[in-house]
N, C-alpha and C. Protein backbone atom coordinates (compact mmCIF):
# COMPACT_ATOMS: atom_id res chain seq x y z
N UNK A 1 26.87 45.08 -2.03
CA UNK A 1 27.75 43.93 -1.91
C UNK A 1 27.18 43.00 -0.82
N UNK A 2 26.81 41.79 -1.53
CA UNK A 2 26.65 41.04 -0.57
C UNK A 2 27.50 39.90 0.67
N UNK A 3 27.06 39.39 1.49
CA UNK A 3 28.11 38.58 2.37
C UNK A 3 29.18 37.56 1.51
N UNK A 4 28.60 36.87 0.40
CA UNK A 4 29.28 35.98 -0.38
C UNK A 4 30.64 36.75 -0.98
N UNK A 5 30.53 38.09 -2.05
CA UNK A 5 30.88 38.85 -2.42
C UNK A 5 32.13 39.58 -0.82
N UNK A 6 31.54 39.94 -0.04
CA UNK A 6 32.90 40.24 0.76
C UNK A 6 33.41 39.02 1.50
N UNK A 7 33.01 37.89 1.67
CA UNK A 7 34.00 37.17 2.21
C UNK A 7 35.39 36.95 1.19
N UNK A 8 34.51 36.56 -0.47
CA UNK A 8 35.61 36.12 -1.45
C UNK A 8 36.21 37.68 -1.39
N UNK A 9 36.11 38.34 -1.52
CA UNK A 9 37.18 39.58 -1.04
C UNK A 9 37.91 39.61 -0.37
N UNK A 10 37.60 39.45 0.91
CA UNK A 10 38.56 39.59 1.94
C UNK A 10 39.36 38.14 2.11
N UNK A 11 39.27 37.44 1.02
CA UNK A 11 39.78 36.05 1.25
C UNK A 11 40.60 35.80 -0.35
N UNK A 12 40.42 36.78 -0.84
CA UNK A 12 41.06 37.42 -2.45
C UNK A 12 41.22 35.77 -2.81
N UNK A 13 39.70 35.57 -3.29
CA UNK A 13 38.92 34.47 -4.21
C UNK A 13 37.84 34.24 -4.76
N UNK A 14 37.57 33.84 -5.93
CA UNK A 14 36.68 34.64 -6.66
C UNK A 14 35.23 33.71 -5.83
N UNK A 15 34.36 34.58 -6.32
CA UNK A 15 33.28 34.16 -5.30
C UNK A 15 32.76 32.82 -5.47
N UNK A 16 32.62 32.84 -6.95
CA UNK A 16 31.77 31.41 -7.65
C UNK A 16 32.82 30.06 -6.68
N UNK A 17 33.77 30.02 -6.79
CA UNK A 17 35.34 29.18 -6.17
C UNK A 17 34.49 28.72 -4.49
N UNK A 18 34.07 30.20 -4.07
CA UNK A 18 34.05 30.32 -2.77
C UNK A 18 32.14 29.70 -2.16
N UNK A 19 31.72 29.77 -2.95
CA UNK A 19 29.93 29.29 -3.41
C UNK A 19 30.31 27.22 -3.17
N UNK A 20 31.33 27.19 -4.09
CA UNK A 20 31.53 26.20 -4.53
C UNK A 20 32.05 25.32 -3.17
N UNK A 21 33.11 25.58 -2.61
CA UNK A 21 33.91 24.82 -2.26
C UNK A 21 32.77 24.87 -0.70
N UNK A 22 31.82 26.27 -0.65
CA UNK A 22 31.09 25.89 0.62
C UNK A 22 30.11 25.08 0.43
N UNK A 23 29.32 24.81 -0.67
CA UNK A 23 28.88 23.66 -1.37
C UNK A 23 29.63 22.39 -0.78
N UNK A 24 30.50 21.95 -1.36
CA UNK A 24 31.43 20.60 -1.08
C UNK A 24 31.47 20.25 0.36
N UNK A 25 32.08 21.44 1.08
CA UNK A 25 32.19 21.23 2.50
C UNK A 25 30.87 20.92 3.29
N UNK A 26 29.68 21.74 2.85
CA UNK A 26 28.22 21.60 3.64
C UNK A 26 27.67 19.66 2.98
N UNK A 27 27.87 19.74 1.55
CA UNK A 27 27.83 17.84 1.34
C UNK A 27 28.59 17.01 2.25
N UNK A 28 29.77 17.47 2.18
CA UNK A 28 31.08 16.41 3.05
C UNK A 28 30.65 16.00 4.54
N UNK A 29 30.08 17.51 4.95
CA UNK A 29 29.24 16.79 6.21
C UNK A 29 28.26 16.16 6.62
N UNK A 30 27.42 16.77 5.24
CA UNK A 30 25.92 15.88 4.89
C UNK A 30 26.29 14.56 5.15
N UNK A 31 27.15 13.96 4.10
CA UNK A 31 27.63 12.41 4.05
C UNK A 31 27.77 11.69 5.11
N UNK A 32 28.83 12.64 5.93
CA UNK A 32 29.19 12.01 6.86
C UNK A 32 27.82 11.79 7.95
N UNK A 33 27.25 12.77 8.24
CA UNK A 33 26.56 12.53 8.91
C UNK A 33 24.96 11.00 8.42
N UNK A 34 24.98 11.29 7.27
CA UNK A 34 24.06 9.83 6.65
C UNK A 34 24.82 8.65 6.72
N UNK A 35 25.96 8.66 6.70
CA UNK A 35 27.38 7.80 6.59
C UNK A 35 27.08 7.14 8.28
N UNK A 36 27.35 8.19 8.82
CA UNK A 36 27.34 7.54 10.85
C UNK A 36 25.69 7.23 11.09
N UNK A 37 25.12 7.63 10.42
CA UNK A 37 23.64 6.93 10.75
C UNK A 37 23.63 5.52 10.27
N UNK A 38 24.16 5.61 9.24
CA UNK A 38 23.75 4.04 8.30
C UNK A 38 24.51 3.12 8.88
N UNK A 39 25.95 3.37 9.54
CA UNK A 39 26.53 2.41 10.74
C UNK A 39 25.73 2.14 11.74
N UNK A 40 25.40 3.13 12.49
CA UNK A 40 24.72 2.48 13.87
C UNK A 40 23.43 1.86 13.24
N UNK A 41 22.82 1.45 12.43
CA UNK A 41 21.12 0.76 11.66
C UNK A 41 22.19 -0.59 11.56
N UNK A 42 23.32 -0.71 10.81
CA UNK A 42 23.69 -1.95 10.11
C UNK A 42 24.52 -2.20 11.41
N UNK A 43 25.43 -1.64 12.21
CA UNK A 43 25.89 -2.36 13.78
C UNK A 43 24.50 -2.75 14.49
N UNK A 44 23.31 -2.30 14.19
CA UNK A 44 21.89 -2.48 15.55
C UNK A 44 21.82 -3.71 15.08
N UNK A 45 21.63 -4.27 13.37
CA UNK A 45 21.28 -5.37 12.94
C UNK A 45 22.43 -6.92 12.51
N UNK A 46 23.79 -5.79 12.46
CA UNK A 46 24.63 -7.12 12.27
C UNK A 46 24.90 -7.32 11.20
N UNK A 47 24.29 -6.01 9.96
CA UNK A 47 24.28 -5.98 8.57
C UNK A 47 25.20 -4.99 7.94
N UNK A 48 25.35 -5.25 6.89
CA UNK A 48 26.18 -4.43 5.93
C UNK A 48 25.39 -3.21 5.20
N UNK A 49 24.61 -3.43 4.51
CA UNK A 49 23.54 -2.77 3.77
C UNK A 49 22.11 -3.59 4.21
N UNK A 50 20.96 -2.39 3.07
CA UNK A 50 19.59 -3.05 3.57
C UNK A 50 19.32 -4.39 3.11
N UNK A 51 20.11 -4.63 2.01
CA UNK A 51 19.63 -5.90 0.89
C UNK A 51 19.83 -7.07 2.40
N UNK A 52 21.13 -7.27 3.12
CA UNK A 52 21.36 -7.77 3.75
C UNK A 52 20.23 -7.95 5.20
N UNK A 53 19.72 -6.53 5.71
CA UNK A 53 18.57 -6.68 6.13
C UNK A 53 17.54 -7.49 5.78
N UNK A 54 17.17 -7.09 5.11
CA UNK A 54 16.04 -7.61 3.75
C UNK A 54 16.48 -8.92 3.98
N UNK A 55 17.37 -9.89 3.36
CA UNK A 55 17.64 -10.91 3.58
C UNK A 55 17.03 -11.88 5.03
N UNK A 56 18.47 -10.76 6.00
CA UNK A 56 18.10 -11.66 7.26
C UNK A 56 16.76 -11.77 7.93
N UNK A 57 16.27 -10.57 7.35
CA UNK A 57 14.43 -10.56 7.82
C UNK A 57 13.39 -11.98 6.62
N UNK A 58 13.66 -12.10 5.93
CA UNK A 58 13.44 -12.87 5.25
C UNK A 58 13.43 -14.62 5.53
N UNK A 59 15.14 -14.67 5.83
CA UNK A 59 15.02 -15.86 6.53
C UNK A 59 15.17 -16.51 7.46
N UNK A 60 14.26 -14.82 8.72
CA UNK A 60 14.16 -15.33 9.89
C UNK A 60 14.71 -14.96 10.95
N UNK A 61 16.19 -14.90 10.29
CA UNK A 61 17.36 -14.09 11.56
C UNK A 61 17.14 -13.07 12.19
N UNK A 62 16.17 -11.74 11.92
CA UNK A 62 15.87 -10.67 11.95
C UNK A 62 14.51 -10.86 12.03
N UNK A 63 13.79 -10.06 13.29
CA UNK A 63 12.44 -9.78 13.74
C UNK A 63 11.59 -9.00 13.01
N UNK A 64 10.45 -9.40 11.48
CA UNK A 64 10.47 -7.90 10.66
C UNK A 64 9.74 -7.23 11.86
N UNK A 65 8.92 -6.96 12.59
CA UNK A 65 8.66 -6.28 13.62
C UNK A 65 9.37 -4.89 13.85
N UNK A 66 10.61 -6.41 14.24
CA UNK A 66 11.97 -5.26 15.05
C UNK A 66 12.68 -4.46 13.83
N UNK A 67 12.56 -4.92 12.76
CA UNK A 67 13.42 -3.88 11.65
C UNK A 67 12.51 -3.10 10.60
N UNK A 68 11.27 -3.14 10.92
CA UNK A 68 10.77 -2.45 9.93
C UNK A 68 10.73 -1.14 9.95
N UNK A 69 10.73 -0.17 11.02
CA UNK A 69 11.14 0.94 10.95
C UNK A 69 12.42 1.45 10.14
N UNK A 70 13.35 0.40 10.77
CA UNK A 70 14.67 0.51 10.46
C UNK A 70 15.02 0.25 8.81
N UNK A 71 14.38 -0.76 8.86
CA UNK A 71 14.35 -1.02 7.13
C UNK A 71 14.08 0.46 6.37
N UNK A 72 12.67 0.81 6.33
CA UNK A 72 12.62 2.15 5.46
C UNK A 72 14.23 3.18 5.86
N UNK A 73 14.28 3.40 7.09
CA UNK A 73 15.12 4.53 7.04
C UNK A 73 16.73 4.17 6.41
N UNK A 74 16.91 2.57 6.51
CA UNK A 74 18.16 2.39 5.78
C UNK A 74 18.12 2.76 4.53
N UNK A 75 16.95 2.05 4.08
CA UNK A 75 16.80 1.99 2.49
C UNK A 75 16.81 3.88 2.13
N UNK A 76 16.18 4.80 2.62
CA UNK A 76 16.20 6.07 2.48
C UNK A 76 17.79 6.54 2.73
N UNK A 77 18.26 6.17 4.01
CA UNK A 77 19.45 7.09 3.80
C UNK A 77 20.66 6.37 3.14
N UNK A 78 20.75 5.12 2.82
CA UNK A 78 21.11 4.81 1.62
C UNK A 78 20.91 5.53 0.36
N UNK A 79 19.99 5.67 -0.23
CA UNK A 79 19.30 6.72 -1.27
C UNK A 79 20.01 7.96 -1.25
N UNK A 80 19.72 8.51 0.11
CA UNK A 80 20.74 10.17 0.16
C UNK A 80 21.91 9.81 0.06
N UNK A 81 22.53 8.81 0.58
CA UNK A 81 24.13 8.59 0.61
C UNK A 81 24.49 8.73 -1.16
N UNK A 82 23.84 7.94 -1.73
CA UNK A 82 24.15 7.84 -3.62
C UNK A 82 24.05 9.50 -4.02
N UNK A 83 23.14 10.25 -3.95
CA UNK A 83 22.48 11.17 -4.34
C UNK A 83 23.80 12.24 -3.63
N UNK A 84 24.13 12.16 -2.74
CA UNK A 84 25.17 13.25 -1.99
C UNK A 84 26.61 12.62 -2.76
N UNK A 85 26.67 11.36 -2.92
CA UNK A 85 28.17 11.57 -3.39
C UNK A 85 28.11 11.51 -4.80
N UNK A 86 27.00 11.30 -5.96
CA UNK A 86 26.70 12.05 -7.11
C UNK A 86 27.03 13.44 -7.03
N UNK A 87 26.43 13.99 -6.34
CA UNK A 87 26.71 15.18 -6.40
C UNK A 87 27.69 15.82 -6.23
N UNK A 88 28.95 15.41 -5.29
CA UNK A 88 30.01 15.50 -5.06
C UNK A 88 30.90 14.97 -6.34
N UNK A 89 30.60 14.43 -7.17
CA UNK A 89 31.51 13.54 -7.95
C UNK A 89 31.26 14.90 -8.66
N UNK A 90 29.66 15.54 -9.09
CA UNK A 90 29.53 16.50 -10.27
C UNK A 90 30.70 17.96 -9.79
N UNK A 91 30.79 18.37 -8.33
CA UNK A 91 31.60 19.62 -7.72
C UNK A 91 32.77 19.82 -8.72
């Protein structure tokens, strides 16, 4: 018997339930935590999303210099943000 197997035991729930819902909970924090990153990138710049980056770097408002780091990692954890709450929609 493994650890999965006696927790849903001692918690008289079937295991797959118990796989599952620790699934959901380990995403929920995933999110959140890509969620509070992608605030402090769009509070650093004054933006909403990257498109908006993209934009203000475009016409000027924004240093690409100063956001190009920042650019990739929005545009990426944007990406995980879709991909984590897909996946959450499938739970």
């Amino acid at each position: 018997m493994n650890v999965i197997d006696t927790t849903a035991k001692e918690l008289n729930i079937n295991s797959d339930e118990l796989i599952r819902e620790g699934v959901k909970t380990y995403l929920e924090k995933l999110l959140a935590k890509v969620e509070t990153e992608i605030f402090i990138l769009a509070k650093k710049h004054g933006v909403k999303d990257v498109f908006e980056l993209d934009s203000k770097v475009k016409e000027g408002f924004i240093s690409e210099q100063n956001a190009y780091d920042d650019y990739f990692a929005f545009d990426n954890l944007e990406a995980d943000r879709d991909k984590i709450k897909k996946l959450l929609k499938e739970l």
